[in-house]
C-alpha atoms as a PDB file:
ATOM      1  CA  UNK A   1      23.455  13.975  -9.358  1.00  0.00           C
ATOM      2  CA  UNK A   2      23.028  11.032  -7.356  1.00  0.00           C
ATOM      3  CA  UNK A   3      19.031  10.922  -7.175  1.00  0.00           C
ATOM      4  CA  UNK A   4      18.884  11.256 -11.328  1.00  0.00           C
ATOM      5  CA  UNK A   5      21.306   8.572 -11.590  1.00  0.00           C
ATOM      6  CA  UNK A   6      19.487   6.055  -9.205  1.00  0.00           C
ATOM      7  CA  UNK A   7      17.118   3.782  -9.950  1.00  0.00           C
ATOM      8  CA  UNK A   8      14.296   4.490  -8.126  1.00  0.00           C
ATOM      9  CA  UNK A   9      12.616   1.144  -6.930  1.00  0.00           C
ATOM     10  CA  UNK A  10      15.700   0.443  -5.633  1.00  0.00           C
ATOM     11  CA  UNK A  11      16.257   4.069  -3.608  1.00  0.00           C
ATOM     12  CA  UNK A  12      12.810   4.872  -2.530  1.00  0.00           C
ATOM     13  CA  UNK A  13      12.641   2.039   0.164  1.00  0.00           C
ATOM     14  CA  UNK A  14      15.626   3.873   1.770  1.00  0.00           C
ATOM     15  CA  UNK A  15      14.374   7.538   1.405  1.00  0.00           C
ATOM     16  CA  UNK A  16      12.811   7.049   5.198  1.00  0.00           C
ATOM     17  CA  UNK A  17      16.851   7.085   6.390  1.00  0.00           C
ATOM     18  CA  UNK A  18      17.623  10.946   5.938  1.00  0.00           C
ATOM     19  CA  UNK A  19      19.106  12.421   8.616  1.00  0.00           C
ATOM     20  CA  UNK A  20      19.995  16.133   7.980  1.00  0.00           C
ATOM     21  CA  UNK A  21      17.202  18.732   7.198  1.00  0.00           C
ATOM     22  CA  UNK A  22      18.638  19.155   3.654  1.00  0.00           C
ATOM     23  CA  UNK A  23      18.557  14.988   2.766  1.00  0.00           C
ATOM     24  CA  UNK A  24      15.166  15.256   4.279  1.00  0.00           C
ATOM     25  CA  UNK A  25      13.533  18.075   1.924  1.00  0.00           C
ATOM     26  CA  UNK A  26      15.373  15.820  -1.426  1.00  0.00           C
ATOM     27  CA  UNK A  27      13.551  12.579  -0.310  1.00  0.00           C
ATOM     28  CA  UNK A  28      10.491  14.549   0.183  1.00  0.00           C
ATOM     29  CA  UNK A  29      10.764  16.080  -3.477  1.00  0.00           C
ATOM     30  CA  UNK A  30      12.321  12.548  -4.675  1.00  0.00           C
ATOM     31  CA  UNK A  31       9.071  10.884  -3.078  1.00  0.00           C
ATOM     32  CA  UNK A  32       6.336  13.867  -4.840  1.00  0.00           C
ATOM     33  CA  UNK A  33       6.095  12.150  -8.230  1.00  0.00           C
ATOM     34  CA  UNK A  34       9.236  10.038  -9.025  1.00  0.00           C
ATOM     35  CA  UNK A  35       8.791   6.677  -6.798  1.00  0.00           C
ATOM     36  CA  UNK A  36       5.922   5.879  -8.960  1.00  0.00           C
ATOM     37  CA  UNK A  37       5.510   7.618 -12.369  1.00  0.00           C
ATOM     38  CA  UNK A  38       4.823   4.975 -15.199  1.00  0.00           C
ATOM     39  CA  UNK A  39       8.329   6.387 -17.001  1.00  0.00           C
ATOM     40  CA  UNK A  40      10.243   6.699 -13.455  1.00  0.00           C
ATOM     41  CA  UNK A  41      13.137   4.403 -15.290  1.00  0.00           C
ATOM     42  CA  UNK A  42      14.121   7.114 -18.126  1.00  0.00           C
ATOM     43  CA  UNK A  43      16.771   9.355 -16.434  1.00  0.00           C
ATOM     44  CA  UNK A  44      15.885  12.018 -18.216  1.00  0.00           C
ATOM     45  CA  UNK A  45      11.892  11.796 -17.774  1.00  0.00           C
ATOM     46  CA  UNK A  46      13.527  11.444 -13.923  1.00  0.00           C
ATOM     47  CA  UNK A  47      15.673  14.864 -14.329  1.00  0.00           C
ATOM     48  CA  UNK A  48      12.411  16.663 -15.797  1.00  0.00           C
ATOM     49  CA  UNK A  49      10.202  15.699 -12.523  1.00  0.00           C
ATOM     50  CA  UNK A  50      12.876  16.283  -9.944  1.00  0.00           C
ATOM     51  CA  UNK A  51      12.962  19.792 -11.622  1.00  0.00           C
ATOM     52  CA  UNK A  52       9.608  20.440 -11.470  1.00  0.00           C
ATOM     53  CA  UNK A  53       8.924  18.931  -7.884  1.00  0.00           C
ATOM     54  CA  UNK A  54      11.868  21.247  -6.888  1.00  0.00           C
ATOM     55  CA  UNK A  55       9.845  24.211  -8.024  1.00  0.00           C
ATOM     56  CA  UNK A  56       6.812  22.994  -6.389  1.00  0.00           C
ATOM     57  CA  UNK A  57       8.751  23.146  -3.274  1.00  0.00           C
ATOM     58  CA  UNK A  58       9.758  26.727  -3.965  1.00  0.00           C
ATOM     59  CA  UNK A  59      13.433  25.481  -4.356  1.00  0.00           C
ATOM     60  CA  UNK A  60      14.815  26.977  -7.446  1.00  0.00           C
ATOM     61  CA  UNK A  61      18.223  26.682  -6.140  1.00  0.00           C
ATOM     62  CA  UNK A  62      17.188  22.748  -6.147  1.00  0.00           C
ATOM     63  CA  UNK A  63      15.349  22.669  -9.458  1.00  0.00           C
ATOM     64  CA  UNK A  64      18.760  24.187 -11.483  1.00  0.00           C
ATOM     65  CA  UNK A  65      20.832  21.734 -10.042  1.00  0.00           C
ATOM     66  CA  UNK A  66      18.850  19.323 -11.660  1.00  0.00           C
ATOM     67  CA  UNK A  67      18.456  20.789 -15.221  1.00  0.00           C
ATOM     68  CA  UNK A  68      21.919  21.234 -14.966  1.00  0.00           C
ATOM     69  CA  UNK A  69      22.989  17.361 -14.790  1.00  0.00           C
ATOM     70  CA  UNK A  70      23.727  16.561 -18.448  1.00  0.00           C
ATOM     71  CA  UNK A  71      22.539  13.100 -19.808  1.00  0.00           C
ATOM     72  CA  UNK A  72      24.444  11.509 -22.911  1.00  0.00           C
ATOM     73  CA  UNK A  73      22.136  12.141 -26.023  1.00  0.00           C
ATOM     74  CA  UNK A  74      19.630  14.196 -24.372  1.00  0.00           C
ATOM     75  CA  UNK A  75      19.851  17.935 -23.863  1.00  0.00           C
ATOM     76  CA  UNK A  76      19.452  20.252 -21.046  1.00  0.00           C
ATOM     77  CA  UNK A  77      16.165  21.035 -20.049  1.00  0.00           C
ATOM     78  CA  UNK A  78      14.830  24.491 -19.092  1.00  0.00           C
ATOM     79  CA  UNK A  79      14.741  25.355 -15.780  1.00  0.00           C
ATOM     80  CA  UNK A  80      11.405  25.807 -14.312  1.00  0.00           C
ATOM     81  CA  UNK A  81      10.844  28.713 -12.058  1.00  0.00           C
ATOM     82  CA  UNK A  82       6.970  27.987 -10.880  1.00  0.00           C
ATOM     83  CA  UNK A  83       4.970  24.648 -10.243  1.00  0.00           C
ATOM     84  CA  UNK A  84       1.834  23.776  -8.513  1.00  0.00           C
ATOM     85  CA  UNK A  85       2.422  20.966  -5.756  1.00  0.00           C
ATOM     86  CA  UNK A  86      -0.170  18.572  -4.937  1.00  0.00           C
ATOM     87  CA  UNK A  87       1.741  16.402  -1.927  1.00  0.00           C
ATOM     88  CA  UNK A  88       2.797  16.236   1.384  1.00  0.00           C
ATOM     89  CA  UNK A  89       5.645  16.161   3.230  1.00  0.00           C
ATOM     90  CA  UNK A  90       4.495  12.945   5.272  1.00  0.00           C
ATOM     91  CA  UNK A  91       4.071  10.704   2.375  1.00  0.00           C
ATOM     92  CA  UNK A  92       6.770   8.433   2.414  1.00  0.00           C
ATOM     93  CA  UNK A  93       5.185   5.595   0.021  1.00  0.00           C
ATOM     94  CA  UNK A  94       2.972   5.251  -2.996  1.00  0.00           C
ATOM     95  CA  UNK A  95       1.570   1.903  -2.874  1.00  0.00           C
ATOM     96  CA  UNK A  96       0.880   1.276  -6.161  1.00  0.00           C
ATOM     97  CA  UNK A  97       0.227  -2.599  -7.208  1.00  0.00           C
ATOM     98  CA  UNK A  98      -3.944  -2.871  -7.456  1.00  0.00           C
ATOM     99  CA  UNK A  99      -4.945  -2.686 -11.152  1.00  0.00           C
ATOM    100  CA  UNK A 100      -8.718  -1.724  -9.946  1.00  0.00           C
ATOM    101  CA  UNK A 101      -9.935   0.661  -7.205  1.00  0.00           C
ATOM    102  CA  UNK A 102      -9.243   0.162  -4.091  1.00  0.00           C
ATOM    103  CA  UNK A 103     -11.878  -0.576  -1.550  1.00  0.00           C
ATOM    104  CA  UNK A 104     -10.572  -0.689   2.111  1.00  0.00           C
ATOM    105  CA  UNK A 105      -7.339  -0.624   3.761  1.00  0.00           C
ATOM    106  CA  UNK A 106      -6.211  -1.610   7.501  1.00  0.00           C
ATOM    107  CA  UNK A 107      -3.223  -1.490   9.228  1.00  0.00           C
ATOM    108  CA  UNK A 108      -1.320  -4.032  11.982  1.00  0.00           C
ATOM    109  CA  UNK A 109       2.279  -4.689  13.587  1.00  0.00           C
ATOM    110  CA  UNK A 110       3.906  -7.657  13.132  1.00  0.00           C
ATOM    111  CA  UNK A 111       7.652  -9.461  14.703  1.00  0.00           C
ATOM    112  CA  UNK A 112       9.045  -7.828  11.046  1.00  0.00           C
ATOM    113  CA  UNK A 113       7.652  -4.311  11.549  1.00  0.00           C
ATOM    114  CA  UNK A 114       4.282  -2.189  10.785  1.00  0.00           C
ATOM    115  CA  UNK A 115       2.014  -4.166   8.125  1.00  0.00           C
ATOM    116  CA  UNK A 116      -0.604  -2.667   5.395  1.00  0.00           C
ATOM    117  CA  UNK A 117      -3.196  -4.694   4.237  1.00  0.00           C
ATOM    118  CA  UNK A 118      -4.972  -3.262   1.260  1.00  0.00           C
ATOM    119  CA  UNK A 119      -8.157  -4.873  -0.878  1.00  0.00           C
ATOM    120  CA  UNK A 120      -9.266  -3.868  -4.582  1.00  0.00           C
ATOM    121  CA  UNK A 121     -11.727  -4.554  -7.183  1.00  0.00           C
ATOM    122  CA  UNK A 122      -9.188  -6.646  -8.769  1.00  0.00           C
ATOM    123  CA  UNK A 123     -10.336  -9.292  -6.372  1.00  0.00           C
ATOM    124  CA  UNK A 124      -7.151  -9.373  -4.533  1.00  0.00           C
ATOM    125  CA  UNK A 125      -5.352  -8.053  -0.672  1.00  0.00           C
ATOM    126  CA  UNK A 126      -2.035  -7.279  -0.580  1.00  0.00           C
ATOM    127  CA  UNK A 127       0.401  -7.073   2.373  1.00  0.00           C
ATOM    128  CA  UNK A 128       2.470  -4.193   2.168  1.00  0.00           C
ATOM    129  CA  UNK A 129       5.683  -3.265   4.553  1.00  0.00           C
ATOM    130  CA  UNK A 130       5.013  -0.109   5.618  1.00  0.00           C
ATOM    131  CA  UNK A 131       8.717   1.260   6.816  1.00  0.00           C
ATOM    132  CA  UNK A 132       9.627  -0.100   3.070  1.00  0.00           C
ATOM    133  CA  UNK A 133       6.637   0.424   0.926  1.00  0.00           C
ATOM    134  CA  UNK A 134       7.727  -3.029  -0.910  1.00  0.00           C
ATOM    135  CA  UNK A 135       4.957  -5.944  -1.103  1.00  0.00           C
ATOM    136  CA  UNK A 136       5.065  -8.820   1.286  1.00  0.00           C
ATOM    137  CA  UNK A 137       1.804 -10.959  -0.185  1.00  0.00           C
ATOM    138  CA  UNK A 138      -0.688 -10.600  -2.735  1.00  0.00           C
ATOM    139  CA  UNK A 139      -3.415 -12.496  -0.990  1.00  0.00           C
ATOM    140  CA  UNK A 140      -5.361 -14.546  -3.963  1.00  0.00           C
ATOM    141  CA  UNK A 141      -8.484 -16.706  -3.077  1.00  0.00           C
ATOM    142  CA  UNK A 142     -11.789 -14.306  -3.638  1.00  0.00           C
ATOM    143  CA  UNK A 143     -13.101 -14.230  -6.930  1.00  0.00           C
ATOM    144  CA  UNK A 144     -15.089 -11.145  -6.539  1.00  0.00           C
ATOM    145  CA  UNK A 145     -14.904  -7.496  -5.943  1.00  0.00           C
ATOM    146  CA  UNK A 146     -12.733  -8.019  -2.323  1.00  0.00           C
ATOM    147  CA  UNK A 147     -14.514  -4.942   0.067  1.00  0.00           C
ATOM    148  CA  UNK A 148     -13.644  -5.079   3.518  1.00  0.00           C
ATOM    149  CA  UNK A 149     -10.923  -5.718   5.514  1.00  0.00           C
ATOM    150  CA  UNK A 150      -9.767  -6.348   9.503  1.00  0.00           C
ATOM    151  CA  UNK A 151      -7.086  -7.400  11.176  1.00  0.00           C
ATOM    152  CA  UNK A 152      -6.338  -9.058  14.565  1.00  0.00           C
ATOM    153  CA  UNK A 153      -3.188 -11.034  16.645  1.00  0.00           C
ATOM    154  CA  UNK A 154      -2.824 -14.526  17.418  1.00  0.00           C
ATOM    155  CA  UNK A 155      -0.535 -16.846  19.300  1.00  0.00           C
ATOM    156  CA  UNK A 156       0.729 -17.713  15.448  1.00  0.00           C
ATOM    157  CA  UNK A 157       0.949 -13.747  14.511  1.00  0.00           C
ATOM    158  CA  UNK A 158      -1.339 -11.003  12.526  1.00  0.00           C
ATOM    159  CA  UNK A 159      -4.308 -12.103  11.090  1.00  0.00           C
ATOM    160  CA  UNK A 160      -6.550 -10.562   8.443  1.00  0.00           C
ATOM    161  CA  UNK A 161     -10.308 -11.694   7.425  1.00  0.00           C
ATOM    162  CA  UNK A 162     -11.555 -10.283   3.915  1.00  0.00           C
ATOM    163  CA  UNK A 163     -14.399 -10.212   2.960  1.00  0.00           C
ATOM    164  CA  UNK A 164     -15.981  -9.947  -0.504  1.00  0.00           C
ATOM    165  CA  UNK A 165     -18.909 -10.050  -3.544  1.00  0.00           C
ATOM    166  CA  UNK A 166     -18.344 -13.365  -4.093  1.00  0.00           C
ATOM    167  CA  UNK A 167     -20.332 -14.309  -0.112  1.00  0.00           C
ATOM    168  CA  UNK A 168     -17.133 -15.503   1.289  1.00  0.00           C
ATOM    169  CA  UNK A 169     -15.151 -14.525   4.200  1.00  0.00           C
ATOM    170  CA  UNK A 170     -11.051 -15.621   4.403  1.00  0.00           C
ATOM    171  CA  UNK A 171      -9.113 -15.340   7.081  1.00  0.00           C
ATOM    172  CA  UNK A 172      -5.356 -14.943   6.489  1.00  0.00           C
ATOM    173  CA  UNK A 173      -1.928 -15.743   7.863  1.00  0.00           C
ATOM    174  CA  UNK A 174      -0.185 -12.295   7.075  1.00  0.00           C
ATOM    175  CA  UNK A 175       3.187 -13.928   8.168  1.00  0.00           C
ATOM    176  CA  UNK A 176       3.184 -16.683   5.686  1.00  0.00           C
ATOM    177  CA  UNK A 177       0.481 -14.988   3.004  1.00  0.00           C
ATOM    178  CA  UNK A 178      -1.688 -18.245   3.048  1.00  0.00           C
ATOM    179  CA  UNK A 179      -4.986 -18.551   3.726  1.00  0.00           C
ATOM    180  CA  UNK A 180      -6.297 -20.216   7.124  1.00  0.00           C
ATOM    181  CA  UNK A 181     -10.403 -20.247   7.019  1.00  0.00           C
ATOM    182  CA  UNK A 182     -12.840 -19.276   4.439  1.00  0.00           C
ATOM    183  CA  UNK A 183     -16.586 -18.617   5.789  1.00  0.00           C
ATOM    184  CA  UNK A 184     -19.639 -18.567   3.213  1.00  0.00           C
ATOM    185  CA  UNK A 185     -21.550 -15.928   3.700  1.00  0.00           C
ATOM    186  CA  UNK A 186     -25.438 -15.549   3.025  1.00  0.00           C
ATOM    187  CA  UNK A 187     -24.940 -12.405   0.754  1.00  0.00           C
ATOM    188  CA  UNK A 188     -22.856  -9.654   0.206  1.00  0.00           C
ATOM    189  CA  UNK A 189     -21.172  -8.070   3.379  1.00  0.00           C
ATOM    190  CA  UNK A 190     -20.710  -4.434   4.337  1.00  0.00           C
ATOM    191  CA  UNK A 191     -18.998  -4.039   6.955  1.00  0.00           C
ATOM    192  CA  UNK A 192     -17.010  -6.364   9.329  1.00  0.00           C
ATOM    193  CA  UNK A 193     -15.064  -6.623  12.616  1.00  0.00           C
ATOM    194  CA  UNK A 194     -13.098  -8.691  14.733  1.00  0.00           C
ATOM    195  CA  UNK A 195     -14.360  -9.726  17.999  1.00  0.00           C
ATOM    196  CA  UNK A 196     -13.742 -11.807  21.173  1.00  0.00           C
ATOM    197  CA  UNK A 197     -14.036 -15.051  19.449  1.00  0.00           C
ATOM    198  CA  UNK A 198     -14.702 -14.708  16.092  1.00  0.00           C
ATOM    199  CA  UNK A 199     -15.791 -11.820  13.654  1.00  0.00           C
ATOM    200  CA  UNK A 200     -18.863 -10.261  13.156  1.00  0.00           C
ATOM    201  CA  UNK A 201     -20.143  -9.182   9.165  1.00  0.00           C
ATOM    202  CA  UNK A 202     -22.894  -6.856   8.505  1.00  0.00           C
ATOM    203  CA  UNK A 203     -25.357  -7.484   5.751  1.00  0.00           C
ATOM    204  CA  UNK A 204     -27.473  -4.301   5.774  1.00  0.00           C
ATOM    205  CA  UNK A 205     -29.577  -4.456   8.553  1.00  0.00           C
ATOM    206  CA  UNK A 206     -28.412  -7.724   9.465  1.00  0.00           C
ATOM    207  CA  UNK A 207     -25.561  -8.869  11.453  1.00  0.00           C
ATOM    208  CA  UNK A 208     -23.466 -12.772  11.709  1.00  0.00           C
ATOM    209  CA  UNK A 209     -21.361 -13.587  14.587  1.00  0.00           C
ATOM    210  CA  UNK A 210     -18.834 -16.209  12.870  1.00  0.00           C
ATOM    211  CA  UNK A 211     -16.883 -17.983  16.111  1.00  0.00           C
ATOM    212  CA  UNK A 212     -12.695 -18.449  14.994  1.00  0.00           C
ATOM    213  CA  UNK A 213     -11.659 -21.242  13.189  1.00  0.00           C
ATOM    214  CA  UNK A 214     -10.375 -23.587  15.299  1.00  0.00           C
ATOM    215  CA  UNK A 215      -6.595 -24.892  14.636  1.00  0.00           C
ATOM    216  CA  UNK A 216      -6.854 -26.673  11.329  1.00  0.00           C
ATOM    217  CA  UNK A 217     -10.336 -25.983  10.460  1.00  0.00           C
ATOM    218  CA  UNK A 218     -10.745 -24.737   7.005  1.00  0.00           C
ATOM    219  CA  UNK A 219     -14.310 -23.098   7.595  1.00  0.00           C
ATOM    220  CA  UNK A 220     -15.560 -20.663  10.486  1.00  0.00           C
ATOM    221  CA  UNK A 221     -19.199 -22.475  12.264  1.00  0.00           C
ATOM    222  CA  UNK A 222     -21.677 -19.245  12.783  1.00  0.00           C
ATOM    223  CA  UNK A 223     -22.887 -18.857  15.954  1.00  0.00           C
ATOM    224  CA  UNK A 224     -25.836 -16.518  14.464  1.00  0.00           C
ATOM    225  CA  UNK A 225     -28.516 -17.775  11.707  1.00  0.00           C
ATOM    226  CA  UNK A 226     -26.794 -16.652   8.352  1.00  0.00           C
END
C-alpha cells in the first residue's frame, strides 16, 4: 500500500490535497503519529502505526489492510482490533524542529501563503509554511531563552520582533529570514506588541514604547525611559 511504501517527509506536505471523504480519513490517520515519529523511515515501524492509528479511528477494515502489506524480511504483524486515539482530525502538521520547549508562537500571511513563527528555549524562531508544514527560516541572533513573539506588515513584507533573556529585541524580515533591528532592552521582557510606530515590551509593571527602525537602522531609539 501506497502510504507504507512512501516516505513520509516527502508525502505529508501533500496530505492537505485529498479530495474524496475516503483519501481524507487516510491522511487524517497518516497525519496521527506517522509524519513525525523518531522511526517514521522504517516501513515496517510505518505499517505497525498506520495499523494502530486505523484502530484508533475505529477502522478495522483500514487497520487489516495494513497488517496485510507484506515487507521483504519482516513478517506480518497482528492485526489490532482496539486503540486509544489522542488526535484530531484538524491537525494537518506537526512542527517539530525546536530541540527545547517552546515558548510562544504567532501567526501572519505573506505574498507565498500563511506563515508560522515559532520561538524556543533553544534560543532560536523559526518560520514555518503553514499549508506545507516545511521550514522557511530558522531565525538565529538571540543568545538566550527567545520568549515572545509578534508579527506585523510592511511596505517590504511580514515582519516579526522577538524578544528574549538575553535584554534584546530583533526585528525580522520573514521574507528573506535576516534580521533588520535589534533593540537592547533594560531587562527581561514579558510580553510585547506591535503598535502604530513601533512596539511596545512589558517588563513587569513597566512598559517601553520602542519607535520602528527606520530604513537601514540597525537599532530601534525608545521613545519611553528604558
Amino acid at each position: 500500500m501506497y502510504l507504507i511504501h512512501a516516505e513520509p517527509d516527502t508525502l505529508a506536505p501533500y496530505l492537505h490535497h485529498a479530495g474524496s471523504e475516503t483519501a481524507q480519513l487516510h491522511a487524517a490517520v497518516y497525519r496521527t503519529t506517522v509524519t513525525h515519529h523518531p522511526q517514521r523511515h522504517d516501513p515496517a515501524v510505518r505499517r505497525d502505526l498506520l495499523a494502530l492509528d486505523a484502530a484508533g479511528w475505529q477502522q478495522p477494515a483500514l487497520a487489516r489492510t495494513f497488517t496485510h502489506v507484506p515487507l521483504p524480511g519482516r513478517p506480518l504483524p497482528p492485526t489490532p482490533s482496539w486503540a486509544s486515539l489522542d488526535t484530531h482530525s484538524a491537525r494537518r502538521h506537526t512542527l517539530a524542529a525546536h530541540s527545547d520547549d517552546v515558548t510562544a508562537v504567532a501567526v501572519t500571511d505573506s505574498p507565498d501563503g500563511p506563515l508560522a513563527i515559532t520561538t524556543g528555549n533553544s534560543h532560536t524562531a523559526i518560520v514555518w509554511d503553514v499549508l506545507t508544514g516545511q521550514r522557511r527560516h530558522t531565525l538565529t541572533g538571540h543568545t538566550n531563552w527567545v520568549t515572545a513573539v509578534a508579527v506585523t506588515d510592511s511596505p517590504k513584507g511580514p515582519l516579526a520582533i522577538t524578544t528574549s533573556h538575553d535584554r534584546t529585541a530583533i526585528v525580522w524580515n520573514l521574507t528573506t529570514g535576516m534580521e533588520a533591528a535589534r533593540c537592547h532592552l533594560r531587562s527581561q521582557s514579558v510580553q510585547l506588541a506591535w503598535t502604530r510606530g513601533g512596539f511596545v515590551v512589558t517588563f513587569g509593571h513597566d512598559v517601553a514604547h520602542f519607535a520602528f527602525p527606520a530604513a537601514g537602522a540597525t537599532s530601534c531609539p525608545s521613545t519611553l525611559p528604558q
